[in-house]
Protein backbone atom coordinates (compact mmCIF):
# COMPACT_ATOMS: atom_id res chain seq x y z
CA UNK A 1 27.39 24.67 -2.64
CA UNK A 2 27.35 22.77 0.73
CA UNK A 3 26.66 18.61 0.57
CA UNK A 4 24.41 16.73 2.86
CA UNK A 5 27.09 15.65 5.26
CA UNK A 6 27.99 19.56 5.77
CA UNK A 7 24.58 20.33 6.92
CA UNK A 8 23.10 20.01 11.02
CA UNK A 9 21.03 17.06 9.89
CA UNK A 10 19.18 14.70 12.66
CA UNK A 11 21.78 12.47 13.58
CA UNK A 12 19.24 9.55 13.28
CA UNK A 13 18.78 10.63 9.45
CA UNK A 14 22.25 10.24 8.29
CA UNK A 15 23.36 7.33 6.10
CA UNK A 16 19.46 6.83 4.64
CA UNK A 17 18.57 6.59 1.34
CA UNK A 18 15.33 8.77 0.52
CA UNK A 19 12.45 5.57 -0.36
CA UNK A 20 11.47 4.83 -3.85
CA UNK A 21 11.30 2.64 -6.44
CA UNK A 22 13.45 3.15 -9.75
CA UNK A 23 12.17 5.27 -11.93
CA UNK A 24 12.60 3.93 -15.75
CA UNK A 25 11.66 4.30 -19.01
CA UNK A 26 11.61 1.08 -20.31
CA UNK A 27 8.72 -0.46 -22.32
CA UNK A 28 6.87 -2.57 -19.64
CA UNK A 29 6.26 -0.90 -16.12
CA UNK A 30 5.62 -3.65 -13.40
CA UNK A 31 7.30 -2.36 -10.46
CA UNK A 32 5.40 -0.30 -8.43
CA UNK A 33 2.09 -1.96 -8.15
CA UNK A 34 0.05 0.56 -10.36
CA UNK A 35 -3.30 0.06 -12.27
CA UNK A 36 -2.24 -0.77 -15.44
CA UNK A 37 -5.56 0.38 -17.09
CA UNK A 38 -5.98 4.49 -17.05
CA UNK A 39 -9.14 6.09 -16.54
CA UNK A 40 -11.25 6.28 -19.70
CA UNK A 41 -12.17 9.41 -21.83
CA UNK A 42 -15.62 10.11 -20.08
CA UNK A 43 -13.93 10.60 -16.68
CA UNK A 44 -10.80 12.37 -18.11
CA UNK A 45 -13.58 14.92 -19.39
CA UNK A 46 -15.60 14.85 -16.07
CA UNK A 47 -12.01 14.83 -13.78
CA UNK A 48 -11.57 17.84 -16.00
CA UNK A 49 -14.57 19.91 -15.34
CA UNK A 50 -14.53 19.14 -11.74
CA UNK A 51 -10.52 20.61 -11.54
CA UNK A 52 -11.68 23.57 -13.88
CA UNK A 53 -14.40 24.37 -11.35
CA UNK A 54 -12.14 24.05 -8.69
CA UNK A 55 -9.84 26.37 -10.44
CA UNK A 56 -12.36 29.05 -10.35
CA UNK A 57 -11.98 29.15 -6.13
CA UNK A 58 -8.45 28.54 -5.80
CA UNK A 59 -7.30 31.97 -4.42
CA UNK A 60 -9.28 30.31 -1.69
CA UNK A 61 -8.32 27.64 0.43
CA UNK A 62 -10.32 24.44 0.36
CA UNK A 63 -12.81 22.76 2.48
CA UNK A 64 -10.16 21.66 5.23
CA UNK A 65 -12.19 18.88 6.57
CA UNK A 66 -13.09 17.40 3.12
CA UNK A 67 -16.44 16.89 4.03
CA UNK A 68 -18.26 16.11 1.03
CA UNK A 69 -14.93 13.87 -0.47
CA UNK A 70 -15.47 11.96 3.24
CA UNK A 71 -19.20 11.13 2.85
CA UNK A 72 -18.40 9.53 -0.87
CA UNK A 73 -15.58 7.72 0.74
CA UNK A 74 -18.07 6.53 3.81
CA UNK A 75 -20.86 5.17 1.67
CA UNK A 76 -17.98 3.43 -0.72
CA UNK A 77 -17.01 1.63 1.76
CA UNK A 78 -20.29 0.40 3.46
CA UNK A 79 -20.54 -1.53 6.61
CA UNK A 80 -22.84 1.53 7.93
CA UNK A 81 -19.53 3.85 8.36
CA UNK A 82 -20.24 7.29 8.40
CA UNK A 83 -18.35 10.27 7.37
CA UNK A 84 -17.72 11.55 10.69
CA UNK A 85 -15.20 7.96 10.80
CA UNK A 86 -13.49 8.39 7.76
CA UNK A 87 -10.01 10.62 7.18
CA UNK A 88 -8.12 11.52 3.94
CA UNK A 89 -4.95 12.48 3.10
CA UNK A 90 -2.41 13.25 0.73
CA UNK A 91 -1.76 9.15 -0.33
CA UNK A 92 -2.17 6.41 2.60
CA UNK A 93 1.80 7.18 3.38
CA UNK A 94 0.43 10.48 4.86
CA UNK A 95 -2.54 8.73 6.53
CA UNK A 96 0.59 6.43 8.46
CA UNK A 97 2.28 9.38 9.40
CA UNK A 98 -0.26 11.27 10.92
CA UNK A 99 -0.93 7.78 12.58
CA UNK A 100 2.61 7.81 14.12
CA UNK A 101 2.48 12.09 14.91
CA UNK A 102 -0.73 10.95 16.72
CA UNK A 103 0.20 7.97 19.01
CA UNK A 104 3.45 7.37 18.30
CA UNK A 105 6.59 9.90 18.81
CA UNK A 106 9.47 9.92 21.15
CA UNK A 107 9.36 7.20 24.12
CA UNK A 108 7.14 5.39 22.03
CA UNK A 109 6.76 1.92 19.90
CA UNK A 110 5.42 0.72 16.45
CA UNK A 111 5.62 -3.27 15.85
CA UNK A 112 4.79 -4.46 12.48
CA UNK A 113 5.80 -8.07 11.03
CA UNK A 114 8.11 -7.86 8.62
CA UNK A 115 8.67 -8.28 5.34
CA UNK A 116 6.05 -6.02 4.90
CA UNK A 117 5.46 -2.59 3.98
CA UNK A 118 8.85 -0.71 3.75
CA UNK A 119 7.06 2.57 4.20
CA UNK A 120 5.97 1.39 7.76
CA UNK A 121 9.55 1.44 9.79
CA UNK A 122 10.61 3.98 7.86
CA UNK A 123 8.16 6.55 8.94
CA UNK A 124 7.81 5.22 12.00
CA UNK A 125 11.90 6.25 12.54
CA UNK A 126 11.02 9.50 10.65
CA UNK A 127 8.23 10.37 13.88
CA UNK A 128 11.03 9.67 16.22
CA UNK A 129 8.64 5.70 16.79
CA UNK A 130 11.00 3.17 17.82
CA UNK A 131 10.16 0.56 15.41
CA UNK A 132 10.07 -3.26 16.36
CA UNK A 133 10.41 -5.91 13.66
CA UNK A 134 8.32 -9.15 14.70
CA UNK A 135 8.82 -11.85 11.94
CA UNK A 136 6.57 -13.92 9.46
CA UNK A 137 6.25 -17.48 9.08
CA UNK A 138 8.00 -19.25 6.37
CA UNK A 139 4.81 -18.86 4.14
CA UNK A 140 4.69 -15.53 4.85
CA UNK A 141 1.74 -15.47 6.60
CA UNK A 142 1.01 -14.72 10.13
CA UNK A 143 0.95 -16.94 13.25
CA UNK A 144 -1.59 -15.52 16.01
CA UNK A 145 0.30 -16.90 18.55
CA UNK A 146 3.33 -15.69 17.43
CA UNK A 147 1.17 -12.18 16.80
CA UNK A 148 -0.55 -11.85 20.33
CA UNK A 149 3.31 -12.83 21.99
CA UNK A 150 5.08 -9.83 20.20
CA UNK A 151 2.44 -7.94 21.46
CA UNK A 152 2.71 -8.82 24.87
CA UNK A 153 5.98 -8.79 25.38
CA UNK A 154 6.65 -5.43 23.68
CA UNK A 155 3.24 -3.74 24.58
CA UNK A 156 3.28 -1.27 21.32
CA UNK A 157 1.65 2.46 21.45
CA UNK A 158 0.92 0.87 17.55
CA UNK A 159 0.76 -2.06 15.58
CA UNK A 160 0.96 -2.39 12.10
CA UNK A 161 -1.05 -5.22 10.42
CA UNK A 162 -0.98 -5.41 6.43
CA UNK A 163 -4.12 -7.49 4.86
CA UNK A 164 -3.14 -8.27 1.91
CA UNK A 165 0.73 -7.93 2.91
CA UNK A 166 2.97 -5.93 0.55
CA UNK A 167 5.49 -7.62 -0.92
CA UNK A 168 4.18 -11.38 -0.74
CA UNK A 169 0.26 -10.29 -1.50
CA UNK A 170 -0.81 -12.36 1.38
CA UNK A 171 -4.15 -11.71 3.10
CA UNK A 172 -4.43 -11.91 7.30
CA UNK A 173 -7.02 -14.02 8.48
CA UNK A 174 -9.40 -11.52 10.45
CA UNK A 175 -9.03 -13.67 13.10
CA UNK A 176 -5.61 -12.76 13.37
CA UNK A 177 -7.11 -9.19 13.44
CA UNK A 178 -8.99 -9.54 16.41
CA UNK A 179 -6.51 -12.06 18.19
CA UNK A 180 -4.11 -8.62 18.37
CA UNK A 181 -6.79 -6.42 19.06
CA UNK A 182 -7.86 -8.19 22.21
CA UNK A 183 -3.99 -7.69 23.79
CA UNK A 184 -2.76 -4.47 22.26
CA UNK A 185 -2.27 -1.69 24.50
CA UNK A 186 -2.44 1.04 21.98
CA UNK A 187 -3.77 1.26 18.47
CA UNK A 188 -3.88 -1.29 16.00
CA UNK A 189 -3.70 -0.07 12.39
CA UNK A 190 -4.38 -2.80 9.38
CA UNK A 191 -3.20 -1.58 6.12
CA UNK A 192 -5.58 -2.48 3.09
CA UNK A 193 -4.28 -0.75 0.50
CA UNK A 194 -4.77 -3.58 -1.92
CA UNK A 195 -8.20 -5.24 -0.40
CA UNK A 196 -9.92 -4.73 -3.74
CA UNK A 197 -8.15 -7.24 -5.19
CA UNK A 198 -8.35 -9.84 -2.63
CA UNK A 199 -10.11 -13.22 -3.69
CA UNK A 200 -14.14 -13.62 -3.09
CA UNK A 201 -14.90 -14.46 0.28
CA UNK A 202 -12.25 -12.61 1.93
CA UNK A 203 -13.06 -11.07 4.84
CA UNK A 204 -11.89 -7.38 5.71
CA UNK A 205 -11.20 -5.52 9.00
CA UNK A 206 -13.70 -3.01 8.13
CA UNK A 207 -16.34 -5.58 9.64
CA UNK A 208 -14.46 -5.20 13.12
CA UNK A 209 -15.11 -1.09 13.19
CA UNK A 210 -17.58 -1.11 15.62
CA UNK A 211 -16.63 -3.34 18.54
CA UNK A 212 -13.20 -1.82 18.06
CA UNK A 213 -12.50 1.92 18.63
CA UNK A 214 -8.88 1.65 19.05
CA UNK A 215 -8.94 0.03 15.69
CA UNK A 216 -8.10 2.01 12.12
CA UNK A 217 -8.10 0.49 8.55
CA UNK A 218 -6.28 2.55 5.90
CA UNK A 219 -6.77 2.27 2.38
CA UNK A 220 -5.78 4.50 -1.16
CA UNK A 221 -7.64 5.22 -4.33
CA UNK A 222 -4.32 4.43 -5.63
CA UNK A 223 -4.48 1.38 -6.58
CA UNK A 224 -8.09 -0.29 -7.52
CA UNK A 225 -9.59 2.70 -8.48
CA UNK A 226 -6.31 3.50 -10.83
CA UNK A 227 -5.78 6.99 -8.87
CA UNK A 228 -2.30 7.13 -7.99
CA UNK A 229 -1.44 9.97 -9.40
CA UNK A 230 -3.91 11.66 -7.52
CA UNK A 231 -2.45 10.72 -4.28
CA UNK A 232 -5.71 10.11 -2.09
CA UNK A 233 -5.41 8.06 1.44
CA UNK A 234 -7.93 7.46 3.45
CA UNK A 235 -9.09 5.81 6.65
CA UNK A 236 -11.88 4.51 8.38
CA UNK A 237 -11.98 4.68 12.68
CA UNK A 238 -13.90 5.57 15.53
CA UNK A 239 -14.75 9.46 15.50
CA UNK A 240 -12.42 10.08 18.18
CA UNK A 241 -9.17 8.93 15.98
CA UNK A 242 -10.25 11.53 13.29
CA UNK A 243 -10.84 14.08 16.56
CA UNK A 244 -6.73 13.09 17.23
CA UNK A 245 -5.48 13.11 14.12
CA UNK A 246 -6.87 16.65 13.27
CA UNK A 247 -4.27 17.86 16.06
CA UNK A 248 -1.55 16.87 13.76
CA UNK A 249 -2.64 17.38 10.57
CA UNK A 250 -0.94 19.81 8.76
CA UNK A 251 -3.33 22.96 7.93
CA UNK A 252 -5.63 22.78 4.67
CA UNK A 253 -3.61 19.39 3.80
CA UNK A 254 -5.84 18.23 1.08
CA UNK A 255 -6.17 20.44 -1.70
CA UNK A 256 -9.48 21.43 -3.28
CA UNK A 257 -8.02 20.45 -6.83
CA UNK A 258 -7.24 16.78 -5.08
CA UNK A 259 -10.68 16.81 -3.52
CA UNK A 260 -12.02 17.24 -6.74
CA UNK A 261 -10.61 14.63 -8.23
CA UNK A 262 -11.20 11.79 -6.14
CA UNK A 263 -14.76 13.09 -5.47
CA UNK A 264 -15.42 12.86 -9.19
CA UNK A 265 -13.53 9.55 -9.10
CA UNK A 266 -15.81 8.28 -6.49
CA UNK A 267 -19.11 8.53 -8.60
CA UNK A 268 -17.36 6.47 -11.67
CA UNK A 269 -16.17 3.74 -9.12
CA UNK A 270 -18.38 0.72 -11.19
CA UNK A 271 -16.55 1.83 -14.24
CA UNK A 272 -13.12 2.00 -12.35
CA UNK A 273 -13.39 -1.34 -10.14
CA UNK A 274 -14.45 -3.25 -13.23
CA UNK A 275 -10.70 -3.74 -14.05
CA UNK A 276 -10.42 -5.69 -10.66
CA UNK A 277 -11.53 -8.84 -11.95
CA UNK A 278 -9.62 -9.15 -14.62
CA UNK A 279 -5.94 -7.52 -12.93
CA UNK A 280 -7.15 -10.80 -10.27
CA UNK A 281 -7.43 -13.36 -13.63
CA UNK A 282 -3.84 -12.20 -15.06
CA UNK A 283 -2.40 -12.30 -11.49
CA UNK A 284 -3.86 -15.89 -10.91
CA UNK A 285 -2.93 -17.23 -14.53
CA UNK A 286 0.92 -15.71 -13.55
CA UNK A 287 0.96 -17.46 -10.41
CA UNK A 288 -0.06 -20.74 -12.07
CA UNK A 289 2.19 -19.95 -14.75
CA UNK A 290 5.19 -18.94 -12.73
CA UNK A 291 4.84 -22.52 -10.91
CA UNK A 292 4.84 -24.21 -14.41
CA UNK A 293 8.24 -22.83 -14.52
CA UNK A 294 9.48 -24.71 -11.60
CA UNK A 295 9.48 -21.15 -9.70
CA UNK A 296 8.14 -20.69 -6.11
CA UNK A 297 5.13 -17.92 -6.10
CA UNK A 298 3.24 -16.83 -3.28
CA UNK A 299 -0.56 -17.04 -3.11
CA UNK A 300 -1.88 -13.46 -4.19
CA UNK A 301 -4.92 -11.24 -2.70
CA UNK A 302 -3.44 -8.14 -4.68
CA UNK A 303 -2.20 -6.90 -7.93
CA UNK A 304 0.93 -8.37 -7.82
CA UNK A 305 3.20 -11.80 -7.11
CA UNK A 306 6.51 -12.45 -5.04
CA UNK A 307 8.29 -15.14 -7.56
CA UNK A 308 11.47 -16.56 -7.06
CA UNK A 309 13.71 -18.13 -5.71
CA UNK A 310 16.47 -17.06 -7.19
CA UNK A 311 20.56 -17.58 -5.77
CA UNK A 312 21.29 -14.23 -7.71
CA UNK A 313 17.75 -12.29 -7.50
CA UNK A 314 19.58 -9.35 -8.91
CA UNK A 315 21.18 -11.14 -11.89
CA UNK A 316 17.41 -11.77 -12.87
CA UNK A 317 16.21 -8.43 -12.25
CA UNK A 318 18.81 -7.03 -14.67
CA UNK A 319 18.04 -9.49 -17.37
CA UNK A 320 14.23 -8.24 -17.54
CA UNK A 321 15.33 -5.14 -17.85
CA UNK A 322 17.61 -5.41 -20.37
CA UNK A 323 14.92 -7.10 -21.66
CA UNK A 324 12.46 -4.20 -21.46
CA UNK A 325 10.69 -5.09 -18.11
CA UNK A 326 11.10 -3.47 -14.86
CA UNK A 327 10.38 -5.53 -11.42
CA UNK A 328 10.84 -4.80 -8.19
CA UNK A 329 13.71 -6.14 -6.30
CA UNK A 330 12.41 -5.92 -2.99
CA UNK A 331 11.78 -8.16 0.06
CA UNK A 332 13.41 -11.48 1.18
CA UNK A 333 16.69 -11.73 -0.79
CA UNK A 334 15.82 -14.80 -3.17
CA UNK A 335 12.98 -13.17 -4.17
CA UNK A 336 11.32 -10.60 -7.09
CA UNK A 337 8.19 -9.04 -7.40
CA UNK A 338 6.21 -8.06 -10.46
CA UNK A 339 3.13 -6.40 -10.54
CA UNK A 340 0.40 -7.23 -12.62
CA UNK A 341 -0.16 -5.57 -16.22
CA UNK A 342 -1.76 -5.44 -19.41
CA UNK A 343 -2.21 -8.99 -21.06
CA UNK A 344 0.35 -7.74 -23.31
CA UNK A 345 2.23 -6.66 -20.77
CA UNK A 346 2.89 -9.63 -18.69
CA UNK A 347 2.83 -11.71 -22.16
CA UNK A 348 6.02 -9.96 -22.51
CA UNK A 349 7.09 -10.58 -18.74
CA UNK A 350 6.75 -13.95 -19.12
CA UNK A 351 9.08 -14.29 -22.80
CA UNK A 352 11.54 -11.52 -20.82
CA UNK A 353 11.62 -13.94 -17.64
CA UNK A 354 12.09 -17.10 -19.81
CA UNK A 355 15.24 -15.94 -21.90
CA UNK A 356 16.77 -14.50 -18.82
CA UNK A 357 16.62 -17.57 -16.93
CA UNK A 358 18.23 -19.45 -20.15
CA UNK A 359 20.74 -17.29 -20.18
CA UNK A 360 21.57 -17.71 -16.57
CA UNK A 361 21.72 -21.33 -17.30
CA UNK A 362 24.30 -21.26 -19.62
CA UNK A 363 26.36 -18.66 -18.32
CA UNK A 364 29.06 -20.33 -16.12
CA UNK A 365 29.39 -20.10 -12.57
């Protein structure tokens, strides 16, 4: 057997580390942003039927436009989109990439402003993007004149907004929105993978659609509707973005089993959104709670909180899980983030996070 190193790989691919988040079995699971809540027995039996008559046609290949999973998604989302300006994929990562294959590539630029989505610079370099790193405030959130400069003075073929931002679970004014849509040159993409969970009265970009058709919002059934192990991404956009992206798209993408399921998923979306309010209760009562502790937390619009700060982050993030509860270290370096669970699950955050910090205390130096 050969190792890595011994193989032609692309010389801008060496030294990575493939992306993802620890993978544990520990007791309580509040790392990677997931629904805590899985789906109930009625749509485990209709997911069931709807995959066992998909079965019956699989030595066929499915409906490679996904055009009845696209009009579902369309009148989900409202705002008078129609299916012809929605797109799904295999999980928003591979709604990004086909993004990047699209208008980015070689010679080209992606500017997002970081800390953000991980995910974003690293496909971007995967696409051969150049990727340029424009900065937050110390809040976290998002200057528009700091925004509209970066875009100026770099003039990306994309930019990368993230409403609410992943890690800190900050929303973007849609001001801000339309402030960077008025200068960029290219395409401006706003992530909302989380915007169920933002707090009443938040505006989304989705409302910007049509005056803007260099404009593209991607979301996921991941997360709200408690789908990510389906792995369904979508997008909303002017017809002619779906028209480009179909040039890169990778043949019969989406299978019919997939289609299926988030179809299905789509007509039990009251039942499945009615966790929303109370994932946004626990995540404001752990905020407030977190603060209590004489711990910094960041305003949330999604299902989970950037707490800290911490001189040894790491130190902290071992302690819950010795303690039986797995965070993600990830973003700035003083800080953790834990996403939001079952009551019982973040009761047990909370007594994990207390004893670790006590320990800290009294351990010297």
């Amino acid at each position: 057997m050969t190792r890595l190193d011994g193989l032609p790989l692309r010389d801008d691919l060496r030294g990575r580390a493939p992306y993802g988040a620890p993978q544990l079995d520990v007791p309580v699971l509040l790392n990677t942003n997931e629904n805590p809540y899985p789906p109930s027995e009625r749509l485990v039996t209709d997911l069931a039927a709807a995959v066992a008559d998909a079965a019956r046609g699989l030595n066929r290949y499915p409906d490679r436009d996904a055009v009845e999973l696209r009009k579902g998604l369309a009148d989900y989302l409202g705002h008078g989109i129609r299916a012809d300006q929605v797109w799904a994929a295999n999980g928003s990562n591979e709604i990004l990439q086909q993004i990047l294959l699209a208008f980015g590539g070689p010679g080209r630029r992606a500017l997002g402003f970081e800390p953000s989505y991980s995910m974003h610079p690293i496909i971007t370099g995967i696409t051969g993007t150049e990727w340029i790193s424009g900065h937050r405030e110390r809040d976290f959130g998002l200057d528009p004149e700091h925004a509209v400069a970066a875009v100026r003075e770099h003039r990306p073929d994309v930019v990368f907004l993230t409403s609410p931002n992943n890690p800190t679970g900050t929303a973007l004014p849609v001001g801000v929105v339309e402030d960077v849509l008025a200068v960029a040159p290219g395409m401006v993409a706003v992530d909302e993978a989380y915007a169920e969970f933002a707090r009443p009265g938040t505006r989304g970009a989705l409302t910007l659609l049509a005056e803007y058709p260099r404009l593209i919002v991607t979301r996921t059934m991941s997360k709200a509707f408690a789908l990510a192990g389906a792995r369904l991404g979508y997008l909303a956009a002017d017809p002619a973005v779906v028209e480009a992206l179909l040039l890169v798209r990778l043949p019969y993408h989406l299978s019919a089993v997939t289609q299926a399921a988030a179809t299905t998923a789509l007509t039990h979306a009251e039942e499945l959104l009615a966790t929303v309010d109370e994932l946004r209760a626990e995540r404001d009562e752990a905020v407030a709670w977190l603060r209590v502790q004489n711990l910094d937390a960041v305003d949330s619009d999604a299902n989970f909180v950037l707490f800290g700060r911490f001189d040894d982050r790491r130190a902290v993030w071992q302690g819950l899980l010795d303690r039986g509860v797995l965070v993600r270290e990830v973003g700035p370096p003083e800080w953790l983030r834990v996403s939001i669970g079952r009551p019982e699950e973040m009761a047990e955050f909370r007594r994990a996070l207390l004893e670790t910090l006590e320990t800290l205390r009294r351990t010297p130096g």
